[in-house]
Protein backbone atom coordinates (compact mmCIF):
# COMPACT_ATOMS: atom_id res chain seq x y z
CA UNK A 1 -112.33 -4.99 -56.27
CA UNK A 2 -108.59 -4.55 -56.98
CA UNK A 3 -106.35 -3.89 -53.61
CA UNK A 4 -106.01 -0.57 -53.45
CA UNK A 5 -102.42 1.34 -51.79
CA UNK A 6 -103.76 4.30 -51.14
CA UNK A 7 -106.69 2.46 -48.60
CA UNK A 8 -103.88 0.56 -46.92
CA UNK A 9 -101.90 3.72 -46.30
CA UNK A 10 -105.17 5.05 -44.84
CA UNK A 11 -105.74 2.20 -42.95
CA UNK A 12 -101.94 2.61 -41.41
CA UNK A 13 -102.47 6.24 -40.34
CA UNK A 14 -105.61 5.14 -38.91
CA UNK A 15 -104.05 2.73 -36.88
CA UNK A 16 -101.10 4.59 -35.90
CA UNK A 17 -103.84 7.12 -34.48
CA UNK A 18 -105.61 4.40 -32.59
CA UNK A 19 -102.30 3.28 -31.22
CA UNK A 20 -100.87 7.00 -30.12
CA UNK A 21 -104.21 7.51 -28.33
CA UNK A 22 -104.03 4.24 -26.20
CA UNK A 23 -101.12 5.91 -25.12
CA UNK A 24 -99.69 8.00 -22.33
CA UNK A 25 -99.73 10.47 -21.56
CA UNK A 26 -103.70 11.31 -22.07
CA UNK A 27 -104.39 15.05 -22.50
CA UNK A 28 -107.63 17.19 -22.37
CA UNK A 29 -111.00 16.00 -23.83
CA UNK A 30 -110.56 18.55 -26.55
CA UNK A 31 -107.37 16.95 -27.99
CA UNK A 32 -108.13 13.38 -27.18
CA UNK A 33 -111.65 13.52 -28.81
CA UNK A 34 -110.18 14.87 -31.84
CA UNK A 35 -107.05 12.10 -31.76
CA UNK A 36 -109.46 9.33 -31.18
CA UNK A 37 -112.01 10.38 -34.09
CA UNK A 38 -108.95 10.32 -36.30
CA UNK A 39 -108.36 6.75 -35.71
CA UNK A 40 -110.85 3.86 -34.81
CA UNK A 41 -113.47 5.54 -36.97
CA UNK A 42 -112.43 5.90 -40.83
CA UNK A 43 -111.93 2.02 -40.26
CA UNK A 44 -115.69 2.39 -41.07
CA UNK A 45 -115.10 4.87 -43.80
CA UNK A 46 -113.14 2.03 -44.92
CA UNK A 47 -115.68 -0.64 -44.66
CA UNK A 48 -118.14 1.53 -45.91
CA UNK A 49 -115.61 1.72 -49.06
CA UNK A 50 -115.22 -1.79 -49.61
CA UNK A 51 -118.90 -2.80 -48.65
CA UNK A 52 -120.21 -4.74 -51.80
CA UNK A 53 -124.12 -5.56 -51.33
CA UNK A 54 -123.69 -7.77 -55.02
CA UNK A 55 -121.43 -10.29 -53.59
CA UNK A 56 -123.68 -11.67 -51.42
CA UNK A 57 -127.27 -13.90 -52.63
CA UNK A 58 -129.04 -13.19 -49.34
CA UNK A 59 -128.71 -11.65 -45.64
CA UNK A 60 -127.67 -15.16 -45.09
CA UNK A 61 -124.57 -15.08 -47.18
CA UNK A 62 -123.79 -11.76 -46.18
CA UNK A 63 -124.63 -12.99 -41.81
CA UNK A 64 -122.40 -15.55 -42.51
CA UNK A 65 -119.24 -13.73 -44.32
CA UNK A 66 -119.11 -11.27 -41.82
CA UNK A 67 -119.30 -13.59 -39.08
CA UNK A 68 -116.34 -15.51 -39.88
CA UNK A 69 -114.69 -11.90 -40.40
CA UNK A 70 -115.69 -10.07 -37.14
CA UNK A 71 -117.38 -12.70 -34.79
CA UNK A 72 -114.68 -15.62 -35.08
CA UNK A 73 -111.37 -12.74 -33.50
CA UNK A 74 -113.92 -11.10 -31.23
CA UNK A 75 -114.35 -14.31 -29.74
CA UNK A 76 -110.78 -16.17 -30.29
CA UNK A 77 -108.95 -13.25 -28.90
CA UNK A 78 -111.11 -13.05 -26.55
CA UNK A 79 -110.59 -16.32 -25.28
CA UNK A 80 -106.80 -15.81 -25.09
CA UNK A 81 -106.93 -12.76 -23.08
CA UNK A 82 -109.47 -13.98 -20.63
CA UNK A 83 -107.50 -16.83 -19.58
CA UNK A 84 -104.58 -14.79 -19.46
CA UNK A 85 -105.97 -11.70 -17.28
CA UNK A 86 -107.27 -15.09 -15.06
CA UNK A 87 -104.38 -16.78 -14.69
CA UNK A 88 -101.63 -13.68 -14.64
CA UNK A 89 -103.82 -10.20 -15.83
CA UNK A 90 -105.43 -9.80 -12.77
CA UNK A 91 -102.44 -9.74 -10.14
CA UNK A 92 -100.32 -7.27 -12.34
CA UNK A 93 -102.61 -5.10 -12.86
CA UNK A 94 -102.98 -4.06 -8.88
CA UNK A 95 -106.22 -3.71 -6.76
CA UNK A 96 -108.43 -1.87 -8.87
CA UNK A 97 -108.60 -5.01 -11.60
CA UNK A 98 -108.18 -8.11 -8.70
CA UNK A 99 -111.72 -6.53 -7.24
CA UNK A 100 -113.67 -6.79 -10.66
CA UNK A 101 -115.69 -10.08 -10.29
CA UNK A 102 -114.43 -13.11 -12.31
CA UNK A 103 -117.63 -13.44 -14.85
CA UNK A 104 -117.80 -9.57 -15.67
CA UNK A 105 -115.51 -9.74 -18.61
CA UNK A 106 -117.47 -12.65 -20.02
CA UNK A 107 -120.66 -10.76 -19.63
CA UNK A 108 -119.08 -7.88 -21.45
CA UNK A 109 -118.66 -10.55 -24.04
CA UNK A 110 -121.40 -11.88 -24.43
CA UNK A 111 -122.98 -8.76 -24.48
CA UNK A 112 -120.99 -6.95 -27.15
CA UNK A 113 -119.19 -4.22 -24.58
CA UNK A 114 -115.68 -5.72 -23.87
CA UNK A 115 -113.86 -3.18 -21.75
CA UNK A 116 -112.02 -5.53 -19.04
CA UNK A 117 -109.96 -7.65 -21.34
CA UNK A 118 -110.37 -6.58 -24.82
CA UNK A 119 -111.51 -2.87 -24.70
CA UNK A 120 -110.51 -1.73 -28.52
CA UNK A 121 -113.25 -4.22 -29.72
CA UNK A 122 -115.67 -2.27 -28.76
CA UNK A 123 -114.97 -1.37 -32.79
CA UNK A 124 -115.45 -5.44 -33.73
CA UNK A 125 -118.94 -5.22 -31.81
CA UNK A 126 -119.84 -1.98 -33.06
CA UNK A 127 -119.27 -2.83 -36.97
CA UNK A 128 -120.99 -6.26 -36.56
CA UNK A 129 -124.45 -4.02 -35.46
CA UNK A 130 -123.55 -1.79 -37.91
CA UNK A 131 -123.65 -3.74 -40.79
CA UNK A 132 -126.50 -5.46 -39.67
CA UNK A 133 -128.33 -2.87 -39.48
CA UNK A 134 -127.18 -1.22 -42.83
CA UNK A 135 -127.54 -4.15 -45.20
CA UNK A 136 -130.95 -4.63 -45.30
CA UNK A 137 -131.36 -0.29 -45.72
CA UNK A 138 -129.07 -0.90 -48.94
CA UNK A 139 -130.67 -3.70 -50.06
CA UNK A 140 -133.70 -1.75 -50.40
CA UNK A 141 -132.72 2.07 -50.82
CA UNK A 142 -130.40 2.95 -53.71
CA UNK A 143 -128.56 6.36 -54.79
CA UNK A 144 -127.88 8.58 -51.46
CA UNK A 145 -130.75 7.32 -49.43
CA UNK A 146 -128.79 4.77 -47.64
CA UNK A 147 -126.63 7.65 -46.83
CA UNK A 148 -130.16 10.12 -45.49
CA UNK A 149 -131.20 7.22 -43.60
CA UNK A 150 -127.56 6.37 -41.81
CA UNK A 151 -127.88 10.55 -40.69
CA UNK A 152 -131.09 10.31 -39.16
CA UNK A 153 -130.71 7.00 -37.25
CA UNK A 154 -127.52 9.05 -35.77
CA UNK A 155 -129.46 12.36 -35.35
CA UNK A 156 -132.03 10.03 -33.24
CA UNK A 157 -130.01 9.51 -30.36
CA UNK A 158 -130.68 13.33 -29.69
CA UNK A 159 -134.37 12.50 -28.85
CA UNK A 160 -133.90 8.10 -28.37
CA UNK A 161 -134.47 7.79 -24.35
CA UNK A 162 -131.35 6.13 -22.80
CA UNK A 163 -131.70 2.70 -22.47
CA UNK A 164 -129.14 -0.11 -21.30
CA UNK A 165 -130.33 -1.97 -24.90
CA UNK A 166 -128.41 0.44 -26.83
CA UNK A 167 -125.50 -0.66 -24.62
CA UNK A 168 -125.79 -3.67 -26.08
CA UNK A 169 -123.25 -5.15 -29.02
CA UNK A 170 -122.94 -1.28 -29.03
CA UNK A 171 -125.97 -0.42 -30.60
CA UNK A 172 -125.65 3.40 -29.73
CA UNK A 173 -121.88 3.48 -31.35
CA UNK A 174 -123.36 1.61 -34.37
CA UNK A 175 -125.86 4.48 -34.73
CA UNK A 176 -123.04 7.29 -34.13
CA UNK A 177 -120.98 5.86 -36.64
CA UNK A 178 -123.28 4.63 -39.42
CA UNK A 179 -122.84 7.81 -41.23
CA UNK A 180 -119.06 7.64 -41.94
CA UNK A 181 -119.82 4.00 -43.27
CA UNK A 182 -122.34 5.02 -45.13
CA UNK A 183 -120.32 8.06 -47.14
CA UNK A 184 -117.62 5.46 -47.97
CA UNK A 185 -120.17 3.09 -49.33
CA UNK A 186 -122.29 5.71 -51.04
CA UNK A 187 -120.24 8.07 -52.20
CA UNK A 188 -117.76 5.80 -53.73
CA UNK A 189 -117.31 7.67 -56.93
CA UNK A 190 -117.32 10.95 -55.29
CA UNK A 191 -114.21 9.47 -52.88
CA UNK A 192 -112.26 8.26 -55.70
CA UNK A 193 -112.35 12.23 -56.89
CA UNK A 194 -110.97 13.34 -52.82
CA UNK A 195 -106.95 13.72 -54.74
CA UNK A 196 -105.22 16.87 -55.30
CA UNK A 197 -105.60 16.95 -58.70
CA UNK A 198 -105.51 20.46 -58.62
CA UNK A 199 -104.93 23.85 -56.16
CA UNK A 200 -108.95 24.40 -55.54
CA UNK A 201 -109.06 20.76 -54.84
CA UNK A 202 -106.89 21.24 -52.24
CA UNK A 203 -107.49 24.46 -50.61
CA UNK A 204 -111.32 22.89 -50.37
CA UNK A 205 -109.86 19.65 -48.65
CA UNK A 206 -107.81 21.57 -46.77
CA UNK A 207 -110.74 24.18 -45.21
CA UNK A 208 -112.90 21.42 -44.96
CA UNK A 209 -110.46 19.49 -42.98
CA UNK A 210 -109.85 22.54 -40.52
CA UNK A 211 -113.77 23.20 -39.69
CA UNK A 212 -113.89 19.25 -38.66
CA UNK A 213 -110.90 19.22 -36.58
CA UNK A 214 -111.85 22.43 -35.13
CA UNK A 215 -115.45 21.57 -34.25
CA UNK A 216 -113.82 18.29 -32.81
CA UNK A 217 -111.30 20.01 -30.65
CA UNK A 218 -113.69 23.21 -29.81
CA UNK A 219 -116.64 21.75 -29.20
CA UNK A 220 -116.21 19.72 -26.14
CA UNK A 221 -115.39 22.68 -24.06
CA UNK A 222 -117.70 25.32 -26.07
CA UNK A 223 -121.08 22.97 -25.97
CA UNK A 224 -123.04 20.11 -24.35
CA UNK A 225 -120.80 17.33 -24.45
CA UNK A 226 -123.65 14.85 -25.51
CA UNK A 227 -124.80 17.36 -28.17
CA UNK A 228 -120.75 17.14 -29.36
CA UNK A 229 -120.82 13.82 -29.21
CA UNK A 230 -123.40 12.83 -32.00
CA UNK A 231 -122.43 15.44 -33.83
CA UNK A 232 -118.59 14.53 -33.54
CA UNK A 233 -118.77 12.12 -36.43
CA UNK A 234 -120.89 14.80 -39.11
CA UNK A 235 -117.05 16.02 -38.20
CA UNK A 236 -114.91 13.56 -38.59
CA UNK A 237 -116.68 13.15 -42.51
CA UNK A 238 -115.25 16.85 -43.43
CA UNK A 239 -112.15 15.66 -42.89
CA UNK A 240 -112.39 12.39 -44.72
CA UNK A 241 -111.28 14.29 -48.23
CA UNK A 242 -108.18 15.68 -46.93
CA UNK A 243 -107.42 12.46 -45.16
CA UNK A 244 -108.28 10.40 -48.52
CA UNK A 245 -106.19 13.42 -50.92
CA UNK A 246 -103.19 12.29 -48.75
CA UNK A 247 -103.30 8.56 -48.75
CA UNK A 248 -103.68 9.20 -52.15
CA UNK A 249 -100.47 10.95 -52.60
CA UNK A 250 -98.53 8.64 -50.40
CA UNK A 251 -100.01 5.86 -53.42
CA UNK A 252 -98.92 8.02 -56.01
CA UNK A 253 -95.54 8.96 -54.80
CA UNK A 254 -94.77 5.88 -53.05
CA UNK A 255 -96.50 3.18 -54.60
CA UNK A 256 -97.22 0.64 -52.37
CA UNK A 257 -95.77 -0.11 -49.25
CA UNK A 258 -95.25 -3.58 -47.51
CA UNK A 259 -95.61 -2.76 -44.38
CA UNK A 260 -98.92 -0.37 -44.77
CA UNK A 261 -100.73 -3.51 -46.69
CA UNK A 262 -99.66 -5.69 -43.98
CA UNK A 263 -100.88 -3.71 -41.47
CA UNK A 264 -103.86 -3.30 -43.01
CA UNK A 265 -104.63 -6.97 -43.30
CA UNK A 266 -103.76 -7.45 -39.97
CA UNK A 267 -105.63 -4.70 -38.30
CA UNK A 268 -107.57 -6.90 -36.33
CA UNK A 269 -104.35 -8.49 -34.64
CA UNK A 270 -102.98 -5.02 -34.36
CA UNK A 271 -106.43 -3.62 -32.61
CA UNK A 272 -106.12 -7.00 -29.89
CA UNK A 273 -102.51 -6.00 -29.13
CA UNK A 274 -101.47 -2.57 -29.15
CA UNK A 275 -102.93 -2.16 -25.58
CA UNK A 276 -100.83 -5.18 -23.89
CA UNK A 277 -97.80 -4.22 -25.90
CA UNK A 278 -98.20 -0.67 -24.73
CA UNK A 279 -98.22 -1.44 -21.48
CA UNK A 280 -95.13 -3.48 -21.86
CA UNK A 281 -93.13 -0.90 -23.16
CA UNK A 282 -94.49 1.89 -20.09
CA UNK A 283 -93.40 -0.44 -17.75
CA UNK A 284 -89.88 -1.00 -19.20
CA UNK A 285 -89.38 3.02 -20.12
CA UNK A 286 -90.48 3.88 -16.70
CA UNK A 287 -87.95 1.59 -15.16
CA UNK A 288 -85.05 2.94 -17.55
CA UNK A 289 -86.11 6.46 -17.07
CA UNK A 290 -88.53 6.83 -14.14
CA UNK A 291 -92.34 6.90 -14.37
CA UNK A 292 -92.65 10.06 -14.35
CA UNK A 293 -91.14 11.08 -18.08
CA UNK A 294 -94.77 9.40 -19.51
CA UNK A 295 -96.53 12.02 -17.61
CA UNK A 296 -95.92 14.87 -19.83
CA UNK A 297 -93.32 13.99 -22.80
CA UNK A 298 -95.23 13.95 -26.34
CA UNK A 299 -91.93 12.90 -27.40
CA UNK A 300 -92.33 9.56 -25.54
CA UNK A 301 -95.59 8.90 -26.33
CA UNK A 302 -95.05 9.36 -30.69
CA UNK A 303 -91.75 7.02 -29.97
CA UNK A 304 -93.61 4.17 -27.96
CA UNK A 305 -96.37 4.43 -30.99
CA UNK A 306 -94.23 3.88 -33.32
CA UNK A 307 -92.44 1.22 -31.48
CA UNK A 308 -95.41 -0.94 -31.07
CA UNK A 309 -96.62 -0.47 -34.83
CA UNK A 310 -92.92 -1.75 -35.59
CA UNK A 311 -92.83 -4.65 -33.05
CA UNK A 312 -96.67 -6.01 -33.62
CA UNK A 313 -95.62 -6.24 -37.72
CA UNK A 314 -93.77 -9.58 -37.42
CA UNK A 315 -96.16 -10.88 -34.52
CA UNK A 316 -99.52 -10.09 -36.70
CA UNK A 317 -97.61 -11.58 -39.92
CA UNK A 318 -96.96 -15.14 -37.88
CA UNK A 319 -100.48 -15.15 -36.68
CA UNK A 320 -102.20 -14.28 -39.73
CA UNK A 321 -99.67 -16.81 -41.95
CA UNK A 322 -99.65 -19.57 -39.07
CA UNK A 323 -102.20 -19.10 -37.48
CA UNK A 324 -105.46 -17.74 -39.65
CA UNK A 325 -108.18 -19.84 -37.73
CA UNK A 326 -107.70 -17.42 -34.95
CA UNK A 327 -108.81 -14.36 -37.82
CA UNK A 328 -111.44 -16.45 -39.15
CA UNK A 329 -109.59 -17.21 -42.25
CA UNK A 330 -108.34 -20.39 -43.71
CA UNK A 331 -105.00 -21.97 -44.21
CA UNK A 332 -103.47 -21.27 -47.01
CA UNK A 333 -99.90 -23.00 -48.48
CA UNK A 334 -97.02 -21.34 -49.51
């Protein structure tokens, strides 16, 4: 499949969602669940897009691709910032992290729940289950059953008893989320029509867009907040052709961009660094302007955003030119 600008530029937003989120100042669930829905998940719309059953022989071919791609960072960057947080992490971070026992963040390794060290790969975990789980159901369904099946194994965890398995490698998030991969993978010809190609198109995009983002910032504080919750990405996919219509545009008016395809290569590195660089930042704006201005200045939080999606582009580039082993990826000569 030719690289497409218009998924880089959607990959960028995404990002730049995941990174305003991470940080301060945090608001009400309302506004945060709708902020965070808007980032770490059309990744999987994404995946779901570029998810090619033909290229692989077997389950084999396919374990092993995707283990070099997701498996090999989780557990590289992982290594990193474990011996970091134990040699340094630990005492700057104050009480609360010195009294978490030593072994915990390698159990949350192991286990597929960083939180500790590496919290945003909780996404890593979650889209290695994922896929898992949804390449055998498209090896075997065709058409828009993939797509039927992906709702109801999310619907399930209305009536699935809690259970510390589905904690595991994020098994629950895998089923929350298997939807919006699935639309990107099965409804590929139907996404390359999300453009505003004309006024209807957009109005519909538009309306659509509004009743997901409403039900995502209304429905925390209107209904059960587990009942929100699995229904939260059903959302998020209503506002998929708005969010596709203007990545679209950017492609069209723009063309390409450097900096959105490299950030979409580098995602990974971004998703492992935002947090660390984020808290560098806090800690030098609260010393030049006092703590207390990343309480309640949006301002402050859009600027730091953007400053870490600026400063991680030349740190990602040397680590995914220099340093690909660390990515799972090989070597390659200028």
């Amino acid at each position: 499949m030719n690289r497409k600008a218009w998924l880089d530029y959607l990959k960028l937003i995404a990002m730049f969602m995941v990174v305003v989120y991470h940080t301060p100042p945090r608001y009400d669930t309302a506004h945060e669940a709708a902020l965070f829905n808007m980032g770490a998940p059309v990744f999987f719309f994404a995946a779901g897009y570029l998810f090619d059953i033909d290229k692989y022989r077997g389950f084999w071919a396919f374990f092993k691709h995707r283990a070099r791609q997701i498996l090999v960072p989780y557990t590289t960057f992982f290594i990193i910032f474990y011996a970091l947080w134990l040699v340094v992490g630990r005492g700057m971070a104050g009480s609360g992290e010195q009294a978490i026992d030593t072994l915990t963040p390698l159990y949350q390794f192991l286990s597929g729940t960083p939180d500790v060290v590496l919290g945003p790969f909780w996404f890593l975990a979650a889209l290695w289950t994922m896929q898992l789980i949804y390449y055998p159901i498209r090896r075997f369904l065709t058409g828009y059953w993939p797509l039927v099946v992906a709702v109801l194994l999310c619907l399930s965890l209305f009536v699935i008893p809690s259970h510390p398995l589905f904690l595991c490698w994020n098994l629950d998030k895998a089923l929350l989320y298997m939807p919006i991969l699935a639309v990107g993978n099965c409804c590929r010809p139907q996404v390359e029509k999300f453009a505003f190609n004309t006024s209807a198109h957009a109005v519909l995009w538009l309306l659509m867009a509004v009743l997901g983002l409403g039900f995502l910032v209304v429905a925390p504080l209107s209904i059960d907040r587990e009942v929100a919750y699995v229904l939260a990405p059903l959302a998020v996919i209503l506002v998929l052709p708005l969010y596709t219509a203007v990545c679209r545009w950017l492609e069209s008016h723009c063309g390409s961009s450097r900096f959105a395809r490299a950030v979409a290569i580098t995602s990974i590195t971004y998703l492992a660094l935002q947090n660390y660089l984020i808290g560098v930042i806090k800690i030098v704006v609260a010393k030049l302007l006092g703590s207390a201005i990343l309480d309640n200045s949006i301002l402050i939080k859009v600027a730091i955003s953007v400053a870490v999606m600026v400063l991680l582009y030349p740190l990602a580039m040397i680590i995914e030119r220099y340093f690909p082993f660390i990515l799972g990826k090989r070597y390659k000569k200028p």
